[in-house]
C-alpha atoms as a PDB file:
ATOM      1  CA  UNK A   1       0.000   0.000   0.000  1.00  0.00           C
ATOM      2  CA  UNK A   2       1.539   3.744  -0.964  1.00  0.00           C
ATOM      3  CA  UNK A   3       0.631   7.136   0.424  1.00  0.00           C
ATOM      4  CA  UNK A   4       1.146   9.887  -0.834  1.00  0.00           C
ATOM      5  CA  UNK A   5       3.370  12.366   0.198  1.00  0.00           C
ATOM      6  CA  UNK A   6       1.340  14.968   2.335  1.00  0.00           C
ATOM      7  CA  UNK A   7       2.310  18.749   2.897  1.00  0.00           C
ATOM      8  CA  UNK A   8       3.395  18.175   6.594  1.00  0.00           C
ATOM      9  CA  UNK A   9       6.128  15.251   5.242  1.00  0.00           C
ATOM     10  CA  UNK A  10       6.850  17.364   2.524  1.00  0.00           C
ATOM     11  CA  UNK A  11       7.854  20.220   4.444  1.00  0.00           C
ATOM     12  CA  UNK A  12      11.048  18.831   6.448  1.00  0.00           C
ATOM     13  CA  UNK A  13      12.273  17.379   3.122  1.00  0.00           C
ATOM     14  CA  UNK A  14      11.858  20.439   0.790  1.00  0.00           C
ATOM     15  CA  UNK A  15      13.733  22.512   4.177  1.00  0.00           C
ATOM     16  CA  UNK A  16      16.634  20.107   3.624  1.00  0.00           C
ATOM     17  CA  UNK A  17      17.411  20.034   0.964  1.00  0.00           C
ATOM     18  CA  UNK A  18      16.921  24.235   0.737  1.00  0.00           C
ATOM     19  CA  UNK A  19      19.700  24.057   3.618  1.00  0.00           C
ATOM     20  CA  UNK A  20      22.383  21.918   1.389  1.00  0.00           C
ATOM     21  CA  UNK A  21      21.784  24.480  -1.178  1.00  0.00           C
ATOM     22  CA  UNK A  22      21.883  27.349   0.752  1.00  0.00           C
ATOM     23  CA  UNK A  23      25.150  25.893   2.689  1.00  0.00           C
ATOM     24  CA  UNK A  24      26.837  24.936  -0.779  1.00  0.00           C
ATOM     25  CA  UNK A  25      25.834  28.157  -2.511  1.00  0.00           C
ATOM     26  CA  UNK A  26      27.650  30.203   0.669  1.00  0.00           C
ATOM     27  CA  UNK A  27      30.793  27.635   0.636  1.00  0.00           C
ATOM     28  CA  UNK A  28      31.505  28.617  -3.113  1.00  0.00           C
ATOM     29  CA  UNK A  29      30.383  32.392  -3.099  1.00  0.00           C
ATOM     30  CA  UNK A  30      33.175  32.499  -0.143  1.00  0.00           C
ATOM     31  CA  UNK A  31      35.704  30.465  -1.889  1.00  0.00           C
ATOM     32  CA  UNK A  32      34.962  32.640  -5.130  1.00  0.00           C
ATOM     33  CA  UNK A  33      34.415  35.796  -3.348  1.00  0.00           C
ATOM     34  CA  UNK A  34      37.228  35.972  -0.190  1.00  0.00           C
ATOM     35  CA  UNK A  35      39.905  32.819  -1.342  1.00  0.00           C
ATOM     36  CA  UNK A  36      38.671  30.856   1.413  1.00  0.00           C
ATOM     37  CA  UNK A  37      40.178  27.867  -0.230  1.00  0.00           C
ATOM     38  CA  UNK A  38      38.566  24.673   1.124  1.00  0.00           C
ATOM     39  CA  UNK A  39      40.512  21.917   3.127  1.00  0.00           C
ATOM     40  CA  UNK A  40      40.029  18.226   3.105  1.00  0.00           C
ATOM     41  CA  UNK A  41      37.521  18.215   5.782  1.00  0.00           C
ATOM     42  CA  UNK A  42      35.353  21.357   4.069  1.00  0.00           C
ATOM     43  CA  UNK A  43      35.036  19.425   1.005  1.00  0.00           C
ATOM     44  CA  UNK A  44      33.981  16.213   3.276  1.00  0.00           C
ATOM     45  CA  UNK A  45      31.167  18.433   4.316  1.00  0.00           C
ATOM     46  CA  UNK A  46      30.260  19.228   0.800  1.00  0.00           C
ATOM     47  CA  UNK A  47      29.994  15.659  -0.191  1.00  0.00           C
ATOM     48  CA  UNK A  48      27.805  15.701   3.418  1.00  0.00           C
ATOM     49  CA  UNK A  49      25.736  18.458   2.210  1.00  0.00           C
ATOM     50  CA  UNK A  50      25.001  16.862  -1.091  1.00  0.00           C
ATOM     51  CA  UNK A  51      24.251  13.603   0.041  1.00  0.00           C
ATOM     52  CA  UNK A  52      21.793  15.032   2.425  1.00  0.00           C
ATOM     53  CA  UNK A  53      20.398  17.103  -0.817  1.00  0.00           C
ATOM     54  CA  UNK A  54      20.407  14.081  -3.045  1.00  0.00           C
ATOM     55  CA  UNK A  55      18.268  11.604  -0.638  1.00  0.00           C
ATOM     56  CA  UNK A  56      16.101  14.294   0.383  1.00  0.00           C
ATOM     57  CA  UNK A  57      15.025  15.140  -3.117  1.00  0.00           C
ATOM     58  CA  UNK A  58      14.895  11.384  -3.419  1.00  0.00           C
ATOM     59  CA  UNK A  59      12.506  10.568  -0.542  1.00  0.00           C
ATOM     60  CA  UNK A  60      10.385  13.142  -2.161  1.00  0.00           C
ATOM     61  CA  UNK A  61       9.863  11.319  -5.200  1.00  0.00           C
ATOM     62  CA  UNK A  62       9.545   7.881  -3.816  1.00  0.00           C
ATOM     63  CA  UNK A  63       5.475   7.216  -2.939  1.00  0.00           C
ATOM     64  CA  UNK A  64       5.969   3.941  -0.642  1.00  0.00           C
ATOM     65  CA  UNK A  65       6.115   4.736   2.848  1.00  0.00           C
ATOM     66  CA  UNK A  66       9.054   2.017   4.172  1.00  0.00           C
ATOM     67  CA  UNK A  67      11.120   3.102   1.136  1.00  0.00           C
ATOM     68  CA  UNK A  68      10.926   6.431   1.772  1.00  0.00           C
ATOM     69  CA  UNK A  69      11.971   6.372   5.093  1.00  0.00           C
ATOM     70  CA  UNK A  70      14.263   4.166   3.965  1.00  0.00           C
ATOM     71  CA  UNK A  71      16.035   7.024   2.342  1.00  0.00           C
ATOM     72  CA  UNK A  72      15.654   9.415   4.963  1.00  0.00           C
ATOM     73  CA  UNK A  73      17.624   7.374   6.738  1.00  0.00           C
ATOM     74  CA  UNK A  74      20.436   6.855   4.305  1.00  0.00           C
ATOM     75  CA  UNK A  75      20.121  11.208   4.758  1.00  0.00           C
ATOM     76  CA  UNK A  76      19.936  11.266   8.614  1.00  0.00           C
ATOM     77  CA  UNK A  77      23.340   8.978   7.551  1.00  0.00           C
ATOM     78  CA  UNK A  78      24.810  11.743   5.324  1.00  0.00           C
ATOM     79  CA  UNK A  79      23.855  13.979   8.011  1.00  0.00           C
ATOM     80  CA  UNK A  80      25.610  12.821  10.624  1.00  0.00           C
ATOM     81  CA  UNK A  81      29.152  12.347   8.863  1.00  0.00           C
ATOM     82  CA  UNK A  82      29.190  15.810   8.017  1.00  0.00           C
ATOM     83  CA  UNK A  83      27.988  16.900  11.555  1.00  0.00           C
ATOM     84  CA  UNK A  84      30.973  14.384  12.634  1.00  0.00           C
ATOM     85  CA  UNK A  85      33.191  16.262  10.137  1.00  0.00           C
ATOM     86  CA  UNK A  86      31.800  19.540  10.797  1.00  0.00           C
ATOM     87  CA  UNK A  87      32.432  18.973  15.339  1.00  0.00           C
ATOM     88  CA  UNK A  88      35.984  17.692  14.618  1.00  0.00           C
ATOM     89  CA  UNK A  89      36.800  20.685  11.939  1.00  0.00           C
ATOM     90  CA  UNK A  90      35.964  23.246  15.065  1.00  0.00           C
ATOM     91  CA  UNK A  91      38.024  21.177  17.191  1.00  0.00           C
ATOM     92  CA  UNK A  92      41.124  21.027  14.861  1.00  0.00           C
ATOM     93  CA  UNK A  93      40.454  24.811  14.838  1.00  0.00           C
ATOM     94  CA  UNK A  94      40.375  25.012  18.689  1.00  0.00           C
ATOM     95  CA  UNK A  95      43.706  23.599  19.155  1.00  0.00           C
ATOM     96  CA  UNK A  96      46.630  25.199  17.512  1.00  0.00           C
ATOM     97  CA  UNK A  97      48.725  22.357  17.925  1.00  0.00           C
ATOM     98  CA  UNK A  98      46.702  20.155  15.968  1.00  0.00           C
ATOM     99  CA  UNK A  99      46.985  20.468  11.566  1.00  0.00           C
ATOM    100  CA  UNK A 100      45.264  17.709   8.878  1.00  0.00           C
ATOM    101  CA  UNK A 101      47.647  19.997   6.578  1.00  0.00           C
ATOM    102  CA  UNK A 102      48.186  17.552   3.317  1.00  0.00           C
ATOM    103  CA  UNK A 103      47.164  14.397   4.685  1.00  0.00           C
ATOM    104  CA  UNK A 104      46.254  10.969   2.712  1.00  0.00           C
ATOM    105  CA  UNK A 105      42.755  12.218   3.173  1.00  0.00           C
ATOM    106  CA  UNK A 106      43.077  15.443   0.847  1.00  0.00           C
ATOM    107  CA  UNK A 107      45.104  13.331  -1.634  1.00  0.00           C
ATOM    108  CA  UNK A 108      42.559  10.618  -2.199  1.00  0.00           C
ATOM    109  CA  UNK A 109      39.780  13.006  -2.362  1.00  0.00           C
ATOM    110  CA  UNK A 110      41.634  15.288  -5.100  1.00  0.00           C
ATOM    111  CA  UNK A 111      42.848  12.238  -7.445  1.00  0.00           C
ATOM    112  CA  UNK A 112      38.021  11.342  -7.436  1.00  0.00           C
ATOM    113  CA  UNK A 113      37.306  11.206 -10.830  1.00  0.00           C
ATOM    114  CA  UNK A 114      34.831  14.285 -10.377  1.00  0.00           C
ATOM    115  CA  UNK A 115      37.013  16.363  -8.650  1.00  0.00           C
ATOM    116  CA  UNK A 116      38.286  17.616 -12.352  1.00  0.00           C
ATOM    117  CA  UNK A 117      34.937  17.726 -13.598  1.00  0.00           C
ATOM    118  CA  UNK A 118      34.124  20.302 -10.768  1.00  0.00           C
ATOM    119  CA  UNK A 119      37.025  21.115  -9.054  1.00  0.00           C
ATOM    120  CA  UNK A 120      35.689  24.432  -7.939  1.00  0.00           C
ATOM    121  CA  UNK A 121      33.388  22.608  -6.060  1.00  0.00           C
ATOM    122  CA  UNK A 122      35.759  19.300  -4.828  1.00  0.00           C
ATOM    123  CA  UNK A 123      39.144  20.460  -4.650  1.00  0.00           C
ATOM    124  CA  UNK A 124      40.478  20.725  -1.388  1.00  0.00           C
ATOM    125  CA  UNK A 125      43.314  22.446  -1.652  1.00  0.00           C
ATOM    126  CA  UNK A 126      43.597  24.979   1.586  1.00  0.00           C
ATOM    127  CA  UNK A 127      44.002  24.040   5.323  1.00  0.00           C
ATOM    128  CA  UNK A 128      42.388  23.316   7.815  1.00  0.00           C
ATOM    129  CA  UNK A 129      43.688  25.608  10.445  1.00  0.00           C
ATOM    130  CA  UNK A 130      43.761  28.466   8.099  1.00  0.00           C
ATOM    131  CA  UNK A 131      41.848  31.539  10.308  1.00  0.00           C
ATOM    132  CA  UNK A 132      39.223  32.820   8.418  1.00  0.00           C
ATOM    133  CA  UNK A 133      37.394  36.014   9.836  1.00  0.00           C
ATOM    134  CA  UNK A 134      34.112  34.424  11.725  1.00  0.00           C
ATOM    135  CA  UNK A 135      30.714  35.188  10.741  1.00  0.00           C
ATOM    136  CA  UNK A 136      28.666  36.552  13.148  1.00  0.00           C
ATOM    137  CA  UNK A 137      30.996  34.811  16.014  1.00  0.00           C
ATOM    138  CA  UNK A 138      31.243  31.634  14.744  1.00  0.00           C
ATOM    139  CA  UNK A 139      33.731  29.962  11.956  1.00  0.00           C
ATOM    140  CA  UNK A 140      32.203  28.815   9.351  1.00  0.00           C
ATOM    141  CA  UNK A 141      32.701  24.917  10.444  1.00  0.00           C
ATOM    142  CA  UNK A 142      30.606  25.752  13.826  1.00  0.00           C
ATOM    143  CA  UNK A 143      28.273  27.150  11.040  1.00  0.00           C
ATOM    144  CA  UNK A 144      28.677  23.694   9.173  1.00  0.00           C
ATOM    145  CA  UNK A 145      27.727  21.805  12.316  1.00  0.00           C
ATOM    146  CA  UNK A 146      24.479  23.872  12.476  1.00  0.00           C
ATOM    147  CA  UNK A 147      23.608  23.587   9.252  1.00  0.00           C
ATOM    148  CA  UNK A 148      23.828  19.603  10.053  1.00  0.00           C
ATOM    149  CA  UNK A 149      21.990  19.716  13.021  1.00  0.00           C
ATOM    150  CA  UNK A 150      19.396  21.809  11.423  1.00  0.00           C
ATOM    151  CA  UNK A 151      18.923  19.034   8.732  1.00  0.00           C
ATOM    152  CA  UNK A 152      18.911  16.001  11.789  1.00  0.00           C
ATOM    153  CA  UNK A 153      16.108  17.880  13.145  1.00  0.00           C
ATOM    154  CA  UNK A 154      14.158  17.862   9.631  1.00  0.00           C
ATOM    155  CA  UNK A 155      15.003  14.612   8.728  1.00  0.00           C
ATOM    156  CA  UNK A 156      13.820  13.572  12.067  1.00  0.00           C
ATOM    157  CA  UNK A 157      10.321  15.391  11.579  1.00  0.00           C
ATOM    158  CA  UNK A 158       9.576  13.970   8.718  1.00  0.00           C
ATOM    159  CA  UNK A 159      10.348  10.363   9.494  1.00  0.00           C
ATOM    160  CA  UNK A 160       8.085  10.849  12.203  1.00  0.00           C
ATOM    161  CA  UNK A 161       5.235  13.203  10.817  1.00  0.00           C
ATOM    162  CA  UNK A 162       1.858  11.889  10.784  1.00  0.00           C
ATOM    163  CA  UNK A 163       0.285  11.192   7.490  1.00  0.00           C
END
Protein backbone atom coordinates (compact mmCIF):
# COMPACT_ATOMS: atom_id res chain seq x y z
CA UNK A 1 0.00 0.00 0.00
CA UNK A 2 1.54 3.74 -0.96
CA UNK A 3 0.63 7.14 0.42
CA UNK A 4 1.15 9.89 -0.83
CA UNK A 5 3.37 12.37 0.20
CA UNK A 6 1.34 14.97 2.34
CA UNK A 7 2.31 18.75 2.90
CA UNK A 8 3.39 18.18 6.59
CA UNK A 9 6.13 15.25 5.24
CA UNK A 10 6.85 17.36 2.52
CA UNK A 11 7.85 20.22 4.44
CA UNK A 12 11.05 18.83 6.45
CA UNK A 13 12.27 17.38 3.12
CA UNK A 14 11.86 20.44 0.79
CA UNK A 15 13.73 22.51 4.18
CA UNK A 16 16.63 20.11 3.62
CA UNK A 17 17.41 20.03 0.96
CA UNK A 18 16.92 24.23 0.74
CA UNK A 19 19.70 24.06 3.62
CA UNK A 20 22.38 21.92 1.39
CA UNK A 21 21.78 24.48 -1.18
CA UNK A 22 21.88 27.35 0.75
CA UNK A 23 25.15 25.89 2.69
CA UNK A 24 26.84 24.94 -0.78
CA UNK A 25 25.83 28.16 -2.51
CA UNK A 26 27.65 30.20 0.67
CA UNK A 27 30.79 27.64 0.64
CA UNK A 28 31.50 28.62 -3.11
CA UNK A 29 30.38 32.39 -3.10
CA UNK A 30 33.18 32.50 -0.14
CA UNK A 31 35.70 30.47 -1.89
CA UNK A 32 34.96 32.64 -5.13
CA UNK A 33 34.41 35.80 -3.35
CA UNK A 34 37.23 35.97 -0.19
CA UNK A 35 39.90 32.82 -1.34
CA UNK A 36 38.67 30.86 1.41
CA UNK A 37 40.18 27.87 -0.23
CA UNK A 38 38.57 24.67 1.12
CA UNK A 39 40.51 21.92 3.13
CA UNK A 40 40.03 18.23 3.11
CA UNK A 41 37.52 18.22 5.78
CA UNK A 42 35.35 21.36 4.07
CA UNK A 43 35.04 19.43 1.01
CA UNK A 44 33.98 16.21 3.28
CA UNK A 45 31.17 18.43 4.32
CA UNK A 46 30.26 19.23 0.80
CA UNK A 47 29.99 15.66 -0.19
CA UNK A 48 27.80 15.70 3.42
CA UNK A 49 25.74 18.46 2.21
CA UNK A 50 25.00 16.86 -1.09
CA UNK A 51 24.25 13.60 0.04
CA UNK A 52 21.79 15.03 2.42
CA UNK A 53 20.40 17.10 -0.82
CA UNK A 54 20.41 14.08 -3.05
CA UNK A 55 18.27 11.60 -0.64
CA UNK A 56 16.10 14.29 0.38
CA UNK A 57 15.02 15.14 -3.12
CA UNK A 58 14.89 11.38 -3.42
CA UNK A 59 12.51 10.57 -0.54
CA UNK A 60 10.39 13.14 -2.16
CA UNK A 61 9.86 11.32 -5.20
CA UNK A 62 9.55 7.88 -3.82
CA UNK A 63 5.47 7.22 -2.94
CA UNK A 64 5.97 3.94 -0.64
CA UNK A 65 6.12 4.74 2.85
CA UNK A 66 9.05 2.02 4.17
CA UNK A 67 11.12 3.10 1.14
CA UNK A 68 10.93 6.43 1.77
CA UNK A 69 11.97 6.37 5.09
CA UNK A 70 14.26 4.17 3.96
CA UNK A 71 16.03 7.02 2.34
CA UNK A 72 15.65 9.42 4.96
CA UNK A 73 17.62 7.37 6.74
CA UNK A 74 20.44 6.85 4.31
CA UNK A 75 20.12 11.21 4.76
CA UNK A 76 19.94 11.27 8.61
CA UNK A 77 23.34 8.98 7.55
CA UNK A 78 24.81 11.74 5.32
CA UNK A 79 23.85 13.98 8.01
CA UNK A 80 25.61 12.82 10.62
CA UNK A 81 29.15 12.35 8.86
CA UNK A 82 29.19 15.81 8.02
CA UNK A 83 27.99 16.90 11.55
CA UNK A 84 30.97 14.38 12.63
CA UNK A 85 33.19 16.26 10.14
CA UNK A 86 31.80 19.54 10.80
CA UNK A 87 32.43 18.97 15.34
CA UNK A 88 35.98 17.69 14.62
CA UNK A 89 36.80 20.68 11.94
CA UNK A 90 35.96 23.25 15.06
CA UNK A 91 38.02 21.18 17.19
CA UNK A 92 41.12 21.03 14.86
CA UNK A 93 40.45 24.81 14.84
CA UNK A 94 40.37 25.01 18.69
CA UNK A 95 43.71 23.60 19.16
CA UNK A 96 46.63 25.20 17.51
CA UNK A 97 48.72 22.36 17.92
CA UNK A 98 46.70 20.16 15.97
CA UNK A 99 46.98 20.47 11.57
CA UNK A 100 45.26 17.71 8.88
CA UNK A 101 47.65 20.00 6.58
CA UNK A 102 48.19 17.55 3.32
CA UNK A 103 47.16 14.40 4.68
CA UNK A 104 46.25 10.97 2.71
CA UNK A 105 42.75 12.22 3.17
CA UNK A 106 43.08 15.44 0.85
CA UNK A 107 45.10 13.33 -1.63
CA UNK A 108 42.56 10.62 -2.20
CA UNK A 109 39.78 13.01 -2.36
CA UNK A 110 41.63 15.29 -5.10
CA UNK A 111 42.85 12.24 -7.45
CA UNK A 112 38.02 11.34 -7.44
CA UNK A 113 37.31 11.21 -10.83
CA UNK A 114 34.83 14.29 -10.38
CA UNK A 115 37.01 16.36 -8.65
CA UNK A 116 38.29 17.62 -12.35
CA UNK A 117 34.94 17.73 -13.60
CA UNK A 118 34.12 20.30 -10.77
CA UNK A 119 37.02 21.12 -9.05
CA UNK A 120 35.69 24.43 -7.94
CA UNK A 121 33.39 22.61 -6.06
CA UNK A 122 35.76 19.30 -4.83
CA UNK A 123 39.14 20.46 -4.65
CA UNK A 124 40.48 20.72 -1.39
CA UNK A 125 43.31 22.45 -1.65
CA UNK A 126 43.60 24.98 1.59
CA UNK A 127 44.00 24.04 5.32
CA UNK A 128 42.39 23.32 7.82
CA UNK A 129 43.69 25.61 10.44
CA UNK A 130 43.76 28.47 8.10
CA UNK A 131 41.85 31.54 10.31
CA UNK A 132 39.22 32.82 8.42
CA UNK A 133 37.39 36.01 9.84
CA UNK A 134 34.11 34.42 11.72
CA UNK A 135 30.71 35.19 10.74
CA UNK A 136 28.67 36.55 13.15
CA UNK A 137 31.00 34.81 16.01
CA UNK A 138 31.24 31.63 14.74
CA UNK A 139 33.73 29.96 11.96
CA UNK A 140 32.20 28.82 9.35
CA UNK A 141 32.70 24.92 10.44
CA UNK A 142 30.61 25.75 13.83
CA UNK A 143 28.27 27.15 11.04
CA UNK A 144 28.68 23.69 9.17
CA UNK A 145 27.73 21.80 12.32
CA UNK A 146 24.48 23.87 12.48
CA UNK A 147 23.61 23.59 9.25
CA UNK A 148 23.83 19.60 10.05
CA UNK A 149 21.99 19.72 13.02
CA UNK A 150 19.40 21.81 11.42
CA UNK A 151 18.92 19.03 8.73
CA UNK A 152 18.91 16.00 11.79
CA UNK A 153 16.11 17.88 13.15
CA UNK A 154 14.16 17.86 9.63
CA UNK A 155 15.00 14.61 8.73
CA UNK A 156 13.82 13.57 12.07
CA UNK A 157 10.32 15.39 11.58
CA UNK A 158 9.58 13.97 8.72
CA UNK A 159 10.35 10.36 9.49
CA UNK A 160 8.09 10.85 12.20
CA UNK A 161 5.24 13.20 10.82
CA UNK A 162 1.86 11.89 10.78
CA UNK A 163 0.29 11.19 7.49
Amino acid sequence: MTTPLTDQSRNPLVAVLFVSIACLASALYLQESKDWFPCALCVVQRYAYLGTAFFALMALMVQASPVRKGVVALAVLSGLAGLGAALYHVWVLSNPGVSCGVDPLQLKLNALPWTGWWPMMFEADGLCTAEYPPFLGLDLPAWSAIGFAVQLMLLIKAVFVKK
